[in-house]
Protein backbone atom coordinates (compact mmCIF):
# COMPACT_ATOMS: atom_id res chain seq x y z
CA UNK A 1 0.00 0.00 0.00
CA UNK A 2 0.99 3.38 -0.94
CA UNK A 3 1.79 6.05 1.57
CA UNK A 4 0.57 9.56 1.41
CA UNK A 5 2.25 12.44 2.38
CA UNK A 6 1.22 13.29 6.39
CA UNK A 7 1.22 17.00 5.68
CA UNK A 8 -1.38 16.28 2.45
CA UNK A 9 -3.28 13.52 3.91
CA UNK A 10 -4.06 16.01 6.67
CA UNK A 11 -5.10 18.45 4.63
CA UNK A 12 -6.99 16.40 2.35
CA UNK A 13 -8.98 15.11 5.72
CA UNK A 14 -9.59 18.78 6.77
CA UNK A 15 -11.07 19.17 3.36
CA UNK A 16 -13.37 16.65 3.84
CA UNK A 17 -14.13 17.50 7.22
CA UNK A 18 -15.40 20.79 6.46
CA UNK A 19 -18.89 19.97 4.75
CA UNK A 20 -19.12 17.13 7.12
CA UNK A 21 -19.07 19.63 10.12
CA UNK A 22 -21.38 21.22 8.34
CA UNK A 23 -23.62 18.35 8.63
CA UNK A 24 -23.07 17.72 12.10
CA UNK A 25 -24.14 21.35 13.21
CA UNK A 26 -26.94 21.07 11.40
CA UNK A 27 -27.79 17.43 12.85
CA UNK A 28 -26.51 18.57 16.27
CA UNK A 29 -23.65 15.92 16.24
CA UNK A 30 -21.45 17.44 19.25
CA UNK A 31 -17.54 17.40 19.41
CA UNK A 32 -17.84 14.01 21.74
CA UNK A 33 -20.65 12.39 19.39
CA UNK A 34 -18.07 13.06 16.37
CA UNK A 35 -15.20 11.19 18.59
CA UNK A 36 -17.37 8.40 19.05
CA UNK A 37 -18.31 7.42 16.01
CA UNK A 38 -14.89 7.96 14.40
CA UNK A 39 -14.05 5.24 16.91
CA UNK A 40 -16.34 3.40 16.16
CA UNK A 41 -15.14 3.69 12.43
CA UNK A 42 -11.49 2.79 13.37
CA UNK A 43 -12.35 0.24 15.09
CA UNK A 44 -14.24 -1.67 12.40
CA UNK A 45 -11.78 -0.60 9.64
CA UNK A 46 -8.75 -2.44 11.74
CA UNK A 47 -10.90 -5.50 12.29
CA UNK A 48 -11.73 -5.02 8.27
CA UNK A 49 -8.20 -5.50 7.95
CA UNK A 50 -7.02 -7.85 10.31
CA UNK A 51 -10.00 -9.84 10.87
CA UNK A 52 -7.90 -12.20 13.65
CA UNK A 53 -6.47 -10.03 15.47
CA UNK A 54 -7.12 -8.73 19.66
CA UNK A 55 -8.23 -5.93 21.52
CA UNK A 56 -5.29 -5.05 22.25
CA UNK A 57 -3.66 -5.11 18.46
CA UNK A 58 -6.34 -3.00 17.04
CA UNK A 59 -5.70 -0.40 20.22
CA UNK A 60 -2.37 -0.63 19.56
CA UNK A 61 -3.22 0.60 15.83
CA UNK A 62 -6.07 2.93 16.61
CA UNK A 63 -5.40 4.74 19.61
CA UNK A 64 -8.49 3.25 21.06
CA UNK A 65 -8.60 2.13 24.75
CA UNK A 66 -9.39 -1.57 24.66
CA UNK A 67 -12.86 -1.23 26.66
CA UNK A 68 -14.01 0.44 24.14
CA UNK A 69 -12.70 -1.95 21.43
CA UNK A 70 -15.38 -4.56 23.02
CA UNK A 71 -18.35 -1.85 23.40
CA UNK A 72 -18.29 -0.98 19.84
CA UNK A 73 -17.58 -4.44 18.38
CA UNK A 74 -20.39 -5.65 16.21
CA UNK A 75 -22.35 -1.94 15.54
CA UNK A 76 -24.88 -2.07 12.81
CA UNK A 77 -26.23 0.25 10.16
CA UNK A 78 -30.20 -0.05 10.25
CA UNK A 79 -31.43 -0.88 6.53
CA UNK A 80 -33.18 1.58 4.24
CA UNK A 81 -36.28 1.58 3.26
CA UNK A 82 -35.47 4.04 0.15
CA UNK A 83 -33.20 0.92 -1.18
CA UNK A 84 -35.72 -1.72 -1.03
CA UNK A 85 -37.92 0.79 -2.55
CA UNK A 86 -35.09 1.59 -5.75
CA UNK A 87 -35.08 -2.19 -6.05
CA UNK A 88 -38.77 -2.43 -6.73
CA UNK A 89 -38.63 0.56 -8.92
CA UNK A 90 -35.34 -1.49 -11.12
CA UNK A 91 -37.63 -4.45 -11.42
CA UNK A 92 -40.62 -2.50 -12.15
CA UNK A 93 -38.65 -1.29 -15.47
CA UNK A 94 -37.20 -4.38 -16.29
CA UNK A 95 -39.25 -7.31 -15.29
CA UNK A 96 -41.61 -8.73 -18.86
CA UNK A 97 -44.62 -9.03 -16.32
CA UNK A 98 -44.78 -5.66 -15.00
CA UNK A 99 -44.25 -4.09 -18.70
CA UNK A 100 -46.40 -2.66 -21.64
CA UNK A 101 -45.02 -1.87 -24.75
CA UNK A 102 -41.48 -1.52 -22.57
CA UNK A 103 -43.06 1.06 -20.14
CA UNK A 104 -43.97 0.02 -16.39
CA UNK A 105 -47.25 -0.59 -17.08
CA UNK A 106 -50.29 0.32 -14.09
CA UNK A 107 -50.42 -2.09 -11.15
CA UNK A 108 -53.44 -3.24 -8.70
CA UNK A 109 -52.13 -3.70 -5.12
CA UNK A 110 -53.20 -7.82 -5.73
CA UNK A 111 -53.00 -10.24 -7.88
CA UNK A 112 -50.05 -12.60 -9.63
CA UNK A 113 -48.48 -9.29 -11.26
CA UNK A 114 -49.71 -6.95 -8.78
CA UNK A 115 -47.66 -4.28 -6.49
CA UNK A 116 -47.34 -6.71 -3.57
CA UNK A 117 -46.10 -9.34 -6.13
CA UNK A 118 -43.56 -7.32 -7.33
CA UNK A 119 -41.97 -6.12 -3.88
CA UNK A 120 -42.33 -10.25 -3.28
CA UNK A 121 -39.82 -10.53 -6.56
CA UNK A 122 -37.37 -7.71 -5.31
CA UNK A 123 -36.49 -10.13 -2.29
CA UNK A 124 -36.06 -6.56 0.24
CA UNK A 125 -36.45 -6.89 3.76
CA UNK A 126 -39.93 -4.27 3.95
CA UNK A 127 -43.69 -4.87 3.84
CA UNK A 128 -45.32 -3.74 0.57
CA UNK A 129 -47.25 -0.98 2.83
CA UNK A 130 -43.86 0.41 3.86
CA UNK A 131 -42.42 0.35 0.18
CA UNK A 132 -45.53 1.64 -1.58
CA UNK A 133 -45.97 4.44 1.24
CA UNK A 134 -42.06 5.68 0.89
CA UNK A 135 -42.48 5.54 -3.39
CA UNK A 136 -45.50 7.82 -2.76
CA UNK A 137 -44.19 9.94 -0.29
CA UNK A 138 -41.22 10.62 -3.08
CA UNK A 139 -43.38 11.04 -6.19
CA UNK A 140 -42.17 8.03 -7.46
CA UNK A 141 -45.58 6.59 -7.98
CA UNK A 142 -48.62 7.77 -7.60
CA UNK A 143 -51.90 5.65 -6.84
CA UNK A 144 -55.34 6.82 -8.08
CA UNK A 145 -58.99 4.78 -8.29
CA UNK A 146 -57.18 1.23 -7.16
CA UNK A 147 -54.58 1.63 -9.71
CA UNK A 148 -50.45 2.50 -8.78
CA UNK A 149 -49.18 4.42 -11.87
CA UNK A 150 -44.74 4.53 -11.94
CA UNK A 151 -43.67 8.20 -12.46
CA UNK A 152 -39.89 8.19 -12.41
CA UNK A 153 -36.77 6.13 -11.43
CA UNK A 154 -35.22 8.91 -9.78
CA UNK A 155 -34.94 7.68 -5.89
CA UNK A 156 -35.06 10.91 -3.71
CA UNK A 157 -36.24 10.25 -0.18
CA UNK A 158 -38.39 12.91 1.51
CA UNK A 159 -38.13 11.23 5.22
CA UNK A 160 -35.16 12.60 6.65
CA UNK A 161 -33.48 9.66 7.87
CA UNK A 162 -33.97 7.83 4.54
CA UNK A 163 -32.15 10.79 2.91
CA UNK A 164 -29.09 10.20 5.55
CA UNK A 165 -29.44 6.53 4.94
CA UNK A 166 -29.39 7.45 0.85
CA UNK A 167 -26.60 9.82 1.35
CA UNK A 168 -24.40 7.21 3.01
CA UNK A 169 -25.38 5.12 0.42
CA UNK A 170 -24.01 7.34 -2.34
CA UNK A 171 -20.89 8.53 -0.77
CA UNK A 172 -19.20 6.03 0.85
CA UNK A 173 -18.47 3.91 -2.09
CA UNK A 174 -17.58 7.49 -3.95
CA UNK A 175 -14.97 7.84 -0.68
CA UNK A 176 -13.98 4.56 -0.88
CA UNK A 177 -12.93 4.78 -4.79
CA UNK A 178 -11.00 7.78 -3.63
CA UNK A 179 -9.52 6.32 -1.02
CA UNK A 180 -8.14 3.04 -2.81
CA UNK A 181 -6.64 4.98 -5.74
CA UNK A 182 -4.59 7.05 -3.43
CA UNK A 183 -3.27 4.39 -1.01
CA UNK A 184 -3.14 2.29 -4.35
CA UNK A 185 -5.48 -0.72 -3.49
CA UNK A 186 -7.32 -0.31 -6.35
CA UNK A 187 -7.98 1.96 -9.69
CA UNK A 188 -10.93 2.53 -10.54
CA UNK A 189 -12.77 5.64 -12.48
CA UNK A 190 -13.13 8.64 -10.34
CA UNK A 191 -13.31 11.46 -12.38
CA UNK A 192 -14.88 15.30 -12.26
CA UNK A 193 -15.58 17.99 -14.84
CA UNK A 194 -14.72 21.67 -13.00
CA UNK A 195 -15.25 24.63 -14.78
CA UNK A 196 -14.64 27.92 -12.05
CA UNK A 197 -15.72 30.88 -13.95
CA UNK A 198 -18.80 30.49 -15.64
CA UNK A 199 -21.88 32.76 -15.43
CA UNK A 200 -24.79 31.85 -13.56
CA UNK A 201 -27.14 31.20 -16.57
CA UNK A 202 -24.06 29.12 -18.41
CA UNK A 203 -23.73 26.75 -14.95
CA UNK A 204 -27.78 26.30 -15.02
CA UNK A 205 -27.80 25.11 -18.71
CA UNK A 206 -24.82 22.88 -17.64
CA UNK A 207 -26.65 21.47 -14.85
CA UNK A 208 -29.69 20.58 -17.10
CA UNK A 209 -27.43 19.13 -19.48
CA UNK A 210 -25.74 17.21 -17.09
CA UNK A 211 -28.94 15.78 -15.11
CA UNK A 212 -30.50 14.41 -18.60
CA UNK A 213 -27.17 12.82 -19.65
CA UNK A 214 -26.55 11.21 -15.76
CA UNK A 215 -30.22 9.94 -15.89
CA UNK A 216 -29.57 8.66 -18.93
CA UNK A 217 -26.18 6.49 -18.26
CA UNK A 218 -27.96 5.13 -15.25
CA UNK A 219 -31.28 3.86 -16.30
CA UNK A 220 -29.07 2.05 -19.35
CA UNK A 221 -26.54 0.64 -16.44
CA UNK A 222 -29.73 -0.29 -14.05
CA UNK A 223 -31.26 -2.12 -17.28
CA UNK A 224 -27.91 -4.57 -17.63
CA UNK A 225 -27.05 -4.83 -14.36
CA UNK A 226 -30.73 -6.03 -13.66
CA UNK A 227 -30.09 -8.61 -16.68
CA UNK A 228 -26.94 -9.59 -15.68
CA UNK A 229 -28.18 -10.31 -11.68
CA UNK A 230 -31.22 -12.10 -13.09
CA UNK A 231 -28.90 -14.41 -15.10
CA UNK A 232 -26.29 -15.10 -12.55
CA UNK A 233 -25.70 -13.74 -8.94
CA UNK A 234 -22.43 -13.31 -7.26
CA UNK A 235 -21.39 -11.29 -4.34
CA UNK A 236 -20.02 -8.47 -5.54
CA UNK A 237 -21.15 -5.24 -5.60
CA UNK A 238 -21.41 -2.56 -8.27
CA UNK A 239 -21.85 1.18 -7.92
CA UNK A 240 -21.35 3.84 -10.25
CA UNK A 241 -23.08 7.62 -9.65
CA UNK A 242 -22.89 10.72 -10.89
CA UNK A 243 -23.11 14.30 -9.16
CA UNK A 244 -23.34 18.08 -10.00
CA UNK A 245 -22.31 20.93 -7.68
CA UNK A 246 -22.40 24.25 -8.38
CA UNK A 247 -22.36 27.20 -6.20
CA UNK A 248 -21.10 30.96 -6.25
CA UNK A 249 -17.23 31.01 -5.77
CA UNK A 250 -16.03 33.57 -3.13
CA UNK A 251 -14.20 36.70 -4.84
């Protein structure tokens, strides 16, 4: 593994830091809160890599006192509701039974080809109630005289915690790209268009541009990916995403 330069690794973590703080002000994450969960993180990244290893190895590599080595073991992140529901809206597009002339066609809530059918066939870990009450709460769907009628693919939570759970979802494979090309574990494709002095109405038509082109990749990469799972599963995962920022520059 590759090492990075202390003095640039810190200020690439102070970097990242900074929107993250903003985050934690606005979710009132204190100073101690933030300590504890970054042990918590170290704790399960040295037991990622040295699975065998004891207590007092991974304090030893951490900095963290042994005691709490053995509280934090084991910590779990709670599933999300918004990916079960993203998993029914894949197979919704792609599955021969729930199509009509290649559109999602309407849905009952019963029946062999029905919405409870369907979240059945997506194999998530949620009651058809939960998953057809978050799709409507996003405008995903929308359900009118017995029928559910698909709107879009485009998964954005409206619960709060779902959008934390989605967010986490989204960037910590994006960090951990970023992370394994610099220490050199592995190279993969993490690249970013930056443009810093453009007018407001050029960024906007960039950001439209960009949106339709994004959607675009990803429904085609949804579409094989859902083929490819259907005709053999293995245990690796896939993620590839796209983002826009854009935001007045200080003079």
């Amino acid at each position: 593994m590759e090492r990075i330069d202390k003095t640039l690794s810190e200020q690439m973590l102070l970097a990242l830091l900074q929107p993250m703080a903003r985050l934690m002000i606005e979710n009132d994450i204190s100073l101690a809160g933030a300590v504890e969960l970054l042990k918590s993180a170290l704790v399960a990244e040295a037991y990622a890599q040295t699975p065998d290893v004891s207590a007092s190895h991974v304090s030893l590599m951490t900095g963290v006192h042994r005691k709490d080595i053995k509280r934090l073991e084991g910590a779990n992140q709670p599933p999300s509701k918004a990916s079960a529901a993203a998993r029914v809206l894949t197979l919704w597009q792609n599955e021969p039974d729930y199509l009509e002339d290649g559109q999602p066609r309407m849905l009952t809530r019963q029946g062999d080809a029905g919405f409870d059918a369907l979240v059945g066939l997506a194999k998530v870990d949620a009651a058809p109630a939960t998953v057809l009450s978050v799709l409507l709460a996003s405008g995903n769907i929308i359900e009118k005289d017995g029928l559910i009628r698909f709107e879009t693919a485009s998964m954005v939570p409206q619960d709060r915690d779902e959008k934390l759970r989605a967010a986490v979802a989204t960037l910590v494979p994006h960090l951990d790209t970023t992370v394994g090309n610099l220490t050199g574990e592995t190279q993969h494709w993490d690249q970013a268009l930056r443009y810093s002095h453009l007018s407001k109405e050029a960024a906007d038509e960039l950001e439209k541009d960009a949106n339709r082109m994004a959607l675009d990749m990803l429904q085609a990469l949804n579409k094989k990916a859902n083929a490819l799972q259907q005709k053999e599963e293995g245990m690796t995962l896939f993620v590839a995403g796209t983002y826009v920022n854009k935001k007045v520059q200080d003079q």
